[in-house]
N, C-alpha and C. Protein backbone atom coordinates (compact mmCIF):
# COMPACT_ATOMS: atom_id res chain seq x y z
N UNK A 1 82.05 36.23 -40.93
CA UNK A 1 80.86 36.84 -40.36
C UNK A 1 80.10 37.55 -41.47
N UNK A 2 78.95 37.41 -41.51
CA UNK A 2 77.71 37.76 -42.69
C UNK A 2 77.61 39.18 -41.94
N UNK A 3 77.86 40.17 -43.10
CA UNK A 3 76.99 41.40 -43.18
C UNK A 3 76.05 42.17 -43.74
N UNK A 4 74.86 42.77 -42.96
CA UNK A 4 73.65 42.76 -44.32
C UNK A 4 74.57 44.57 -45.01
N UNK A 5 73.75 44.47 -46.21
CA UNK A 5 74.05 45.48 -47.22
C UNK A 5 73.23 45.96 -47.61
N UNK A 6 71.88 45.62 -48.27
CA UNK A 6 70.91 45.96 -48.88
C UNK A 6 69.71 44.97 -48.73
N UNK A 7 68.83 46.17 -49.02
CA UNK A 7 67.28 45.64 -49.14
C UNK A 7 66.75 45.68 -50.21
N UNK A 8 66.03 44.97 -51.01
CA UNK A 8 65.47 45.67 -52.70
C UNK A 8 64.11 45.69 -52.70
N UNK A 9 63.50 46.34 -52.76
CA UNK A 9 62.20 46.80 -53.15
C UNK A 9 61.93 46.93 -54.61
N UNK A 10 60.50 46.30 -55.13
CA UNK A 10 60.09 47.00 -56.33
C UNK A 10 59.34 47.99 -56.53
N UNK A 11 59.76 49.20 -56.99
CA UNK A 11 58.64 50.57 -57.34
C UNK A 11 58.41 51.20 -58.97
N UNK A 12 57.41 51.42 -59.25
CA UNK A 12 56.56 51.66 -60.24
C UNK A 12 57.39 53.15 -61.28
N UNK A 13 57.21 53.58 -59.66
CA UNK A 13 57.77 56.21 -60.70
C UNK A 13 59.03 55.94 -59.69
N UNK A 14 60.28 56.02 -60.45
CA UNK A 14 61.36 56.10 -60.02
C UNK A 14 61.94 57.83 -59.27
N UNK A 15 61.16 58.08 -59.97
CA UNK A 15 61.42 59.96 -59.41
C UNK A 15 60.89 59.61 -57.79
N UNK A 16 59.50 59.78 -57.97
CA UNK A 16 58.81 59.95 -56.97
C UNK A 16 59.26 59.12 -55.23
N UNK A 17 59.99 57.93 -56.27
CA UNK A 17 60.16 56.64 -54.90
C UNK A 17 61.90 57.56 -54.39
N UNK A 18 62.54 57.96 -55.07
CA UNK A 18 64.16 58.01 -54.96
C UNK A 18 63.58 59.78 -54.16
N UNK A 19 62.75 60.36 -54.47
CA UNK A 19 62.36 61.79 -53.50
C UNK A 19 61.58 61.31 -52.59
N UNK A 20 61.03 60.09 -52.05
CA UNK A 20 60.82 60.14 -50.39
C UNK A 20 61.75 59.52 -49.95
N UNK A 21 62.19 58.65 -50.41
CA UNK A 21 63.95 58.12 -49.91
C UNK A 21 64.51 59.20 -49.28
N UNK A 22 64.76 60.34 -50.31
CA UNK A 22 65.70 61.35 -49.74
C UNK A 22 64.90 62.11 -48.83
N UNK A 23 63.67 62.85 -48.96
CA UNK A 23 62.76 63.11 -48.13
C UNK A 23 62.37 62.41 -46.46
N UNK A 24 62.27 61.34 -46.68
CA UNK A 24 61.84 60.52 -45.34
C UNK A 24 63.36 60.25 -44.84
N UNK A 25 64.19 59.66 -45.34
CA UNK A 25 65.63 58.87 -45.03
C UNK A 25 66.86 59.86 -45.14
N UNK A 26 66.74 61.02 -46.10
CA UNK A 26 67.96 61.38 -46.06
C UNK A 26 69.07 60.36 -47.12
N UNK A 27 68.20 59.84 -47.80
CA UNK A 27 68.69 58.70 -48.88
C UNK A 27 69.21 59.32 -49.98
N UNK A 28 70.55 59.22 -50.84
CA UNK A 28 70.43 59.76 -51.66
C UNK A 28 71.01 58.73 -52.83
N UNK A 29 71.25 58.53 -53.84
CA UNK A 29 71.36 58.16 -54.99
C UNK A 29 72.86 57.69 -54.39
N UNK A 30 73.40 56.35 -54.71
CA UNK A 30 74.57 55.85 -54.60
C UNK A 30 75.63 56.09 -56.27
N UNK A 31 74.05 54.70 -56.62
CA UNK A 31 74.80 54.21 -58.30
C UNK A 31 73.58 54.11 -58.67
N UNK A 32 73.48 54.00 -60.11
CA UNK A 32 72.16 53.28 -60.95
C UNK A 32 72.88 53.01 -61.69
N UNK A 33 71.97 51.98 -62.30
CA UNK A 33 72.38 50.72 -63.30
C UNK A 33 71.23 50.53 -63.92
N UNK A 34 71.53 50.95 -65.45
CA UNK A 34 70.09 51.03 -66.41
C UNK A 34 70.24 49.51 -67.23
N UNK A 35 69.47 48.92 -66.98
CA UNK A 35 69.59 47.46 -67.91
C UNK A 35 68.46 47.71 -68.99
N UNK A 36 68.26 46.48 -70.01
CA UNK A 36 67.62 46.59 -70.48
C UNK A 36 65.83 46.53 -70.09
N UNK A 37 65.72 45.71 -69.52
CA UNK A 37 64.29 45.59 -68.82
C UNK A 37 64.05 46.03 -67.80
N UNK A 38 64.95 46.26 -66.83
CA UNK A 38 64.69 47.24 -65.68
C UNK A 38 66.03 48.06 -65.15
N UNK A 39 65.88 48.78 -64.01
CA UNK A 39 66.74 50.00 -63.88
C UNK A 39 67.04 49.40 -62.15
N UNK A 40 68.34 49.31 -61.50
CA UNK A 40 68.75 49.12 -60.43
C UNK A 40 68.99 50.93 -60.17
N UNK A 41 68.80 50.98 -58.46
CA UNK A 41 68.84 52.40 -58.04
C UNK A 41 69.33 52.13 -56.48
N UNK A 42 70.46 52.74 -56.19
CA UNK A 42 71.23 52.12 -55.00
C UNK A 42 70.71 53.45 -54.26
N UNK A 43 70.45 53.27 -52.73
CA UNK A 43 70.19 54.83 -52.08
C UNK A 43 70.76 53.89 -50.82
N UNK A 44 71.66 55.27 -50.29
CA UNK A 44 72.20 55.51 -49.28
C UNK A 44 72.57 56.56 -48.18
N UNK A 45 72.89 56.47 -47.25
CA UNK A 45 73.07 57.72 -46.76
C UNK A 45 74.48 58.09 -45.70
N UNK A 46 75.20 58.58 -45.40
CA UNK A 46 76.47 58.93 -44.32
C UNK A 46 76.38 57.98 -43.22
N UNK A 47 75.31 57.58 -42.78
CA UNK A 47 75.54 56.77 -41.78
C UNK A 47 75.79 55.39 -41.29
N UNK A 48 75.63 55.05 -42.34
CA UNK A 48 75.48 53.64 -42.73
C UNK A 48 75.56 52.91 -44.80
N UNK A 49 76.34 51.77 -44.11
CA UNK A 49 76.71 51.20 -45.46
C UNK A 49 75.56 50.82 -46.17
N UNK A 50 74.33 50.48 -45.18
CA UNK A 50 73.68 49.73 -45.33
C UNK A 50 72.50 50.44 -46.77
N UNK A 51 71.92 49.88 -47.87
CA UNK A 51 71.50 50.20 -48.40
C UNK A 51 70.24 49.98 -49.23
N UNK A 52 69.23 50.56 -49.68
CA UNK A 52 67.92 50.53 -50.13
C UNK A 52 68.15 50.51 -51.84
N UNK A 53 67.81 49.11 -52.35
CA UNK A 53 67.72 49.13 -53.74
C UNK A 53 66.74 48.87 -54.44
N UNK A 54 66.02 50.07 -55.19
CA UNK A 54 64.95 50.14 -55.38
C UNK A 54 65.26 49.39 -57.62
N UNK A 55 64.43 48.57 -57.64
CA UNK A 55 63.84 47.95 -59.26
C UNK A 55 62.71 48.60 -59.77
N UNK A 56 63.37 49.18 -61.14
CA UNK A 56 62.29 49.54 -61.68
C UNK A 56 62.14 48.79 -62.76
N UNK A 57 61.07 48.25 -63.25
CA UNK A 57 61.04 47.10 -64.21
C UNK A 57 60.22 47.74 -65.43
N UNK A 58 60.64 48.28 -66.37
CA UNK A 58 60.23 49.23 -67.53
C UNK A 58 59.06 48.23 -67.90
N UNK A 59 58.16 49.31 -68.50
CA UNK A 59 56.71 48.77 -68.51
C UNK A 59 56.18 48.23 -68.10
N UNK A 60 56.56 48.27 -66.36
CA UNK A 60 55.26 48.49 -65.37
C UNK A 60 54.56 49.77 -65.22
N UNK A 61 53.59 50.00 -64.82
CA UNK A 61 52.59 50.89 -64.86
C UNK A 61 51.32 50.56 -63.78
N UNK A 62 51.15 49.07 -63.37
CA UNK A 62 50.25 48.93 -62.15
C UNK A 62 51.17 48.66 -60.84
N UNK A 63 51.01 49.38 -59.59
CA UNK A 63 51.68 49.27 -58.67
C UNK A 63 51.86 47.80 -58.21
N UNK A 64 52.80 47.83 -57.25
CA UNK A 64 53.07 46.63 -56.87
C UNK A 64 51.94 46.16 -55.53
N UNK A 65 51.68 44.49 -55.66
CA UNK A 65 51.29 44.43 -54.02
C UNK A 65 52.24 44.09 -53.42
N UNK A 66 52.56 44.67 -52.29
CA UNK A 66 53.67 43.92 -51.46
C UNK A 66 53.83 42.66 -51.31
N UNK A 67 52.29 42.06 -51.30
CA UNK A 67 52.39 40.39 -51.27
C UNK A 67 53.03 39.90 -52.63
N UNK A 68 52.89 40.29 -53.86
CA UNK A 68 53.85 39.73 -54.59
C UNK A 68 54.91 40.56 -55.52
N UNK A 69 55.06 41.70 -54.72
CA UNK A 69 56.25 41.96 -54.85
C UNK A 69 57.85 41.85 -54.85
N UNK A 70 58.81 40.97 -55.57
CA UNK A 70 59.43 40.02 -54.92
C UNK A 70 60.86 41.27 -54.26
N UNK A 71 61.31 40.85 -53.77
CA UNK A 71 62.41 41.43 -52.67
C UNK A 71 63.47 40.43 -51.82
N UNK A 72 64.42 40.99 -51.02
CA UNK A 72 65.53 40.14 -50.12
C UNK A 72 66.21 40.76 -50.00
N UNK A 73 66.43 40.16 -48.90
CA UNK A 73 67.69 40.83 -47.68
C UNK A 73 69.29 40.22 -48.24
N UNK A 74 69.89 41.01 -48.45
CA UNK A 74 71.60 40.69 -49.05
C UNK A 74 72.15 41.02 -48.16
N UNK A 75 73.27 39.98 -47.66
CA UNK A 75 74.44 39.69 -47.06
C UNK A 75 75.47 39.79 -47.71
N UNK A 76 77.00 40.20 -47.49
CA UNK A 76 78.42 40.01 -48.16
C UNK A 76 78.97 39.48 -47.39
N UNK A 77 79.73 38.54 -47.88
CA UNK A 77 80.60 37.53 -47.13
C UNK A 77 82.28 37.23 -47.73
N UNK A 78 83.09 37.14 -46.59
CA UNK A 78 84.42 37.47 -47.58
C UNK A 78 84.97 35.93 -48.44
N UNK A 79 84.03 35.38 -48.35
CA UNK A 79 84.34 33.55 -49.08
C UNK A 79 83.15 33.17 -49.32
N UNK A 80 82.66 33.22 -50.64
CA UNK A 80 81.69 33.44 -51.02
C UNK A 80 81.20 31.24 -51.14
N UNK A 81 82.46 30.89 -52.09
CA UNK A 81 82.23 29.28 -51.92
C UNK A 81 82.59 28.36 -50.88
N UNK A 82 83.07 29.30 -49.83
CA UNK A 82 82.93 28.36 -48.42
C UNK A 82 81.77 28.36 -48.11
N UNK A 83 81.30 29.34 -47.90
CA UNK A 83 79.78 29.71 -47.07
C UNK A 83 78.81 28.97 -48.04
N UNK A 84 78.81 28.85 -49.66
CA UNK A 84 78.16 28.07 -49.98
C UNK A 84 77.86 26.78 -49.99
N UNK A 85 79.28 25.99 -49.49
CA UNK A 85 79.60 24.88 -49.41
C UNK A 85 79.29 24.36 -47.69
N UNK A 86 79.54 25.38 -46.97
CA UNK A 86 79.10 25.29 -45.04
C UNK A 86 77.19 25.55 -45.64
N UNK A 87 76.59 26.19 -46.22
CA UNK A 87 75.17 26.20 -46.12
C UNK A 87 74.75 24.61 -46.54
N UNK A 88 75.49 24.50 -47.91
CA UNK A 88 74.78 22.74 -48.55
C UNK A 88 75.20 21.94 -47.08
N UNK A 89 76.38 21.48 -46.62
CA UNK A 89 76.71 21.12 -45.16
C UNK A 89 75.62 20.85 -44.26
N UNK A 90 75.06 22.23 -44.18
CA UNK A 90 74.39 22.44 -42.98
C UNK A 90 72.77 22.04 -43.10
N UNK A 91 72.65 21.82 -44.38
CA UNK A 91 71.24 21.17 -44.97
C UNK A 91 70.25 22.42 -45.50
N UNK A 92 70.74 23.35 -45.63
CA UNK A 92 69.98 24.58 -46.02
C UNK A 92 69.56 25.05 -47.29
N UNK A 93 70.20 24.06 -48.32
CA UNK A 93 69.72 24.27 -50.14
C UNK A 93 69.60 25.19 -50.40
N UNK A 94 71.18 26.14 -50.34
CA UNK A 94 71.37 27.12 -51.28
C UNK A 94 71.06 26.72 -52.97
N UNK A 95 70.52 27.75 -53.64
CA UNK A 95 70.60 27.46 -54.64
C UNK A 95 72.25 27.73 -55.49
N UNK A 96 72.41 27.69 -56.66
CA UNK A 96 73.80 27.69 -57.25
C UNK A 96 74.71 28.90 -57.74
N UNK A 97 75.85 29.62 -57.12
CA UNK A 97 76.45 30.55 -57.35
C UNK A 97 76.26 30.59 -58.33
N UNK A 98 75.70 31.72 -58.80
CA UNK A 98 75.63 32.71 -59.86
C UNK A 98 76.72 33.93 -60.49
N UNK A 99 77.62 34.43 -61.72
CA UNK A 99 77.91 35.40 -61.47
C UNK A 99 77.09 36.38 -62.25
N UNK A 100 76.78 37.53 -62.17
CA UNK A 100 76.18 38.66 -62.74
C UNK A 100 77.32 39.63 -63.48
N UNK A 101 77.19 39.92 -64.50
CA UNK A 101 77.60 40.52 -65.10
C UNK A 101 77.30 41.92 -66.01
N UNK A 102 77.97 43.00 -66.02
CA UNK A 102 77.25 44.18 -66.82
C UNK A 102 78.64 44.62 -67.82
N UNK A 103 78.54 44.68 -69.19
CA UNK A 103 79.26 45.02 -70.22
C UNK A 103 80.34 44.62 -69.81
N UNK A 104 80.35 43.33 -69.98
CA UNK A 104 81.60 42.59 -69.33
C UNK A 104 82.35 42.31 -68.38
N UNK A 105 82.09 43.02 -67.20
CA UNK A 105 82.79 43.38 -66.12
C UNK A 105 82.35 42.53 -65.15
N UNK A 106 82.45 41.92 -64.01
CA UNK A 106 81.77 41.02 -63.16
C UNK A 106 81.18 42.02 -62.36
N UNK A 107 79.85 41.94 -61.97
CA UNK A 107 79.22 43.46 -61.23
C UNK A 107 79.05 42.35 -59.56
N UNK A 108 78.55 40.98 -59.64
CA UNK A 108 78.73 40.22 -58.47
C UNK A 108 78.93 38.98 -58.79
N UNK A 109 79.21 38.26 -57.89
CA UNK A 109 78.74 36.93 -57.35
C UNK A 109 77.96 36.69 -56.33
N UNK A 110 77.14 35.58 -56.57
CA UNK A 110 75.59 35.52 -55.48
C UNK A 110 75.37 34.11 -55.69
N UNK A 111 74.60 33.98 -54.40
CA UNK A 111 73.46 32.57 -54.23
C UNK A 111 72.09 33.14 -53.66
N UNK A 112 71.10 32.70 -53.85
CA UNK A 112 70.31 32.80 -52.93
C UNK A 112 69.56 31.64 -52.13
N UNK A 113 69.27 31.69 -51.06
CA UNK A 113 68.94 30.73 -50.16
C UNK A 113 67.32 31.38 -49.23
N UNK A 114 66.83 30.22 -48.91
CA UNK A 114 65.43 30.80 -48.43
C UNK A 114 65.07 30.42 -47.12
N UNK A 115 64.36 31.32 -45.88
CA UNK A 115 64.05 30.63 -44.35
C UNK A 115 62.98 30.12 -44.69
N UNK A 116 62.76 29.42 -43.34
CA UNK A 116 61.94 28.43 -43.17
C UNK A 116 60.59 28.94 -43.30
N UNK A 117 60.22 30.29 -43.92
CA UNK A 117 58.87 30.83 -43.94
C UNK A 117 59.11 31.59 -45.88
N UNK A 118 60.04 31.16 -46.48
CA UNK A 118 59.93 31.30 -47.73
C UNK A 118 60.86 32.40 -48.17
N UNK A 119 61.11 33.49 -47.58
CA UNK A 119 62.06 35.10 -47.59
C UNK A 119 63.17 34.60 -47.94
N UNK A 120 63.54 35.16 -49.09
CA UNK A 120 64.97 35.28 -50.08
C UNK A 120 66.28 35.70 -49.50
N UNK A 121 66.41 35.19 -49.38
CA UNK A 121 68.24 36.02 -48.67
C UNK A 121 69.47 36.01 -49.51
N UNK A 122 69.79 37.09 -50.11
CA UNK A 122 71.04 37.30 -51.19
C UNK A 122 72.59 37.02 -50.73
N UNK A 123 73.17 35.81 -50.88
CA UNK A 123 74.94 35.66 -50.32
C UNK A 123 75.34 36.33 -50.95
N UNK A 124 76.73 37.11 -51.14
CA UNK A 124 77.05 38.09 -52.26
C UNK A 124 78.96 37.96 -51.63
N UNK A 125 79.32 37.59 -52.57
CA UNK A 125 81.25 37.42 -52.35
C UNK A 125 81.29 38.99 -52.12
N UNK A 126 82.21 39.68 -50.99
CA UNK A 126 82.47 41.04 -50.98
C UNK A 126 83.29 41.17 -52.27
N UNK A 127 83.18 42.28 -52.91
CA UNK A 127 83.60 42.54 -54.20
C UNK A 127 82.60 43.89 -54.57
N UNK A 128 83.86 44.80 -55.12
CA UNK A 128 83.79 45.85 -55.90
C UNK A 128 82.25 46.66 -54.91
N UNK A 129 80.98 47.33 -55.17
CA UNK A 129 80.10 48.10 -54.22
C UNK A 129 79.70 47.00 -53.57
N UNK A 130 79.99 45.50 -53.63
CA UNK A 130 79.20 45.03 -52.24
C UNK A 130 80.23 44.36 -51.57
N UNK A 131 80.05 45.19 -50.20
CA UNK A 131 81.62 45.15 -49.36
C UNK A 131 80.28 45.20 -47.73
């Protein structure tokens, strides 16, 4: 059974976006993850697993439009190459497990796959914060 986890948004002033998080939501800072070109920012809150991951992509400076702002809804699943192998099955053209990695460590495994109106949807093997 697929569970969602996160949402990702892209925002511009990382201060400003992570203080209405906490302001409006009660969101607060999980993890961050400073890469080289942009900055991952996990917000969460007591009530739920469920979580808001905001991208900051260093040297941006013009806001985003939502219309091409890119984003997706992430799922964790506890068999990450069954479900990839039941989606090809099912005629749905996942694209190809990916793993992600940060200073060596495996940070995930992922596919992404798209509905019938274009929206990204993240598979993600449960593992290590995506559970």
């Amino acid at each position: 059974m697929a569970k969602c986890i996160h949402t990702m948004i892209r925002v511009v002033n990382e201060e400003k976006s992570v203080a209405f998080y906490k302001t409006a939501f009660g969101l607060d800072v999980a993890d961050r993850f400073d890469f080289e070109g942009f900055t991952l920012v996990y917000l969460r809150n007591a009530e739920a697993d469920f979580e808001v991951e905001l991208t900051v992509n260093k040297g941006r400076t013009e806001p985003y439009d939502p219309g091409d702002g890119y984003g997706h809804l992430a799922v964790a699943v506890d068999d990450l190459d069954a479900e990839h192998a039941r989606f090809k099955a099912d005629g749905l053209a996942p694209r190809d497990i990916v793993a992600f990695e940060r200073e060596g460590t495996l940070l995930a495994r992922f596919f992404f796959v798209q509905d019938p109106d274009g929206y990204k949807i993240e598979v993600l093997q449960k593992h290590g914060r995506y559970r």
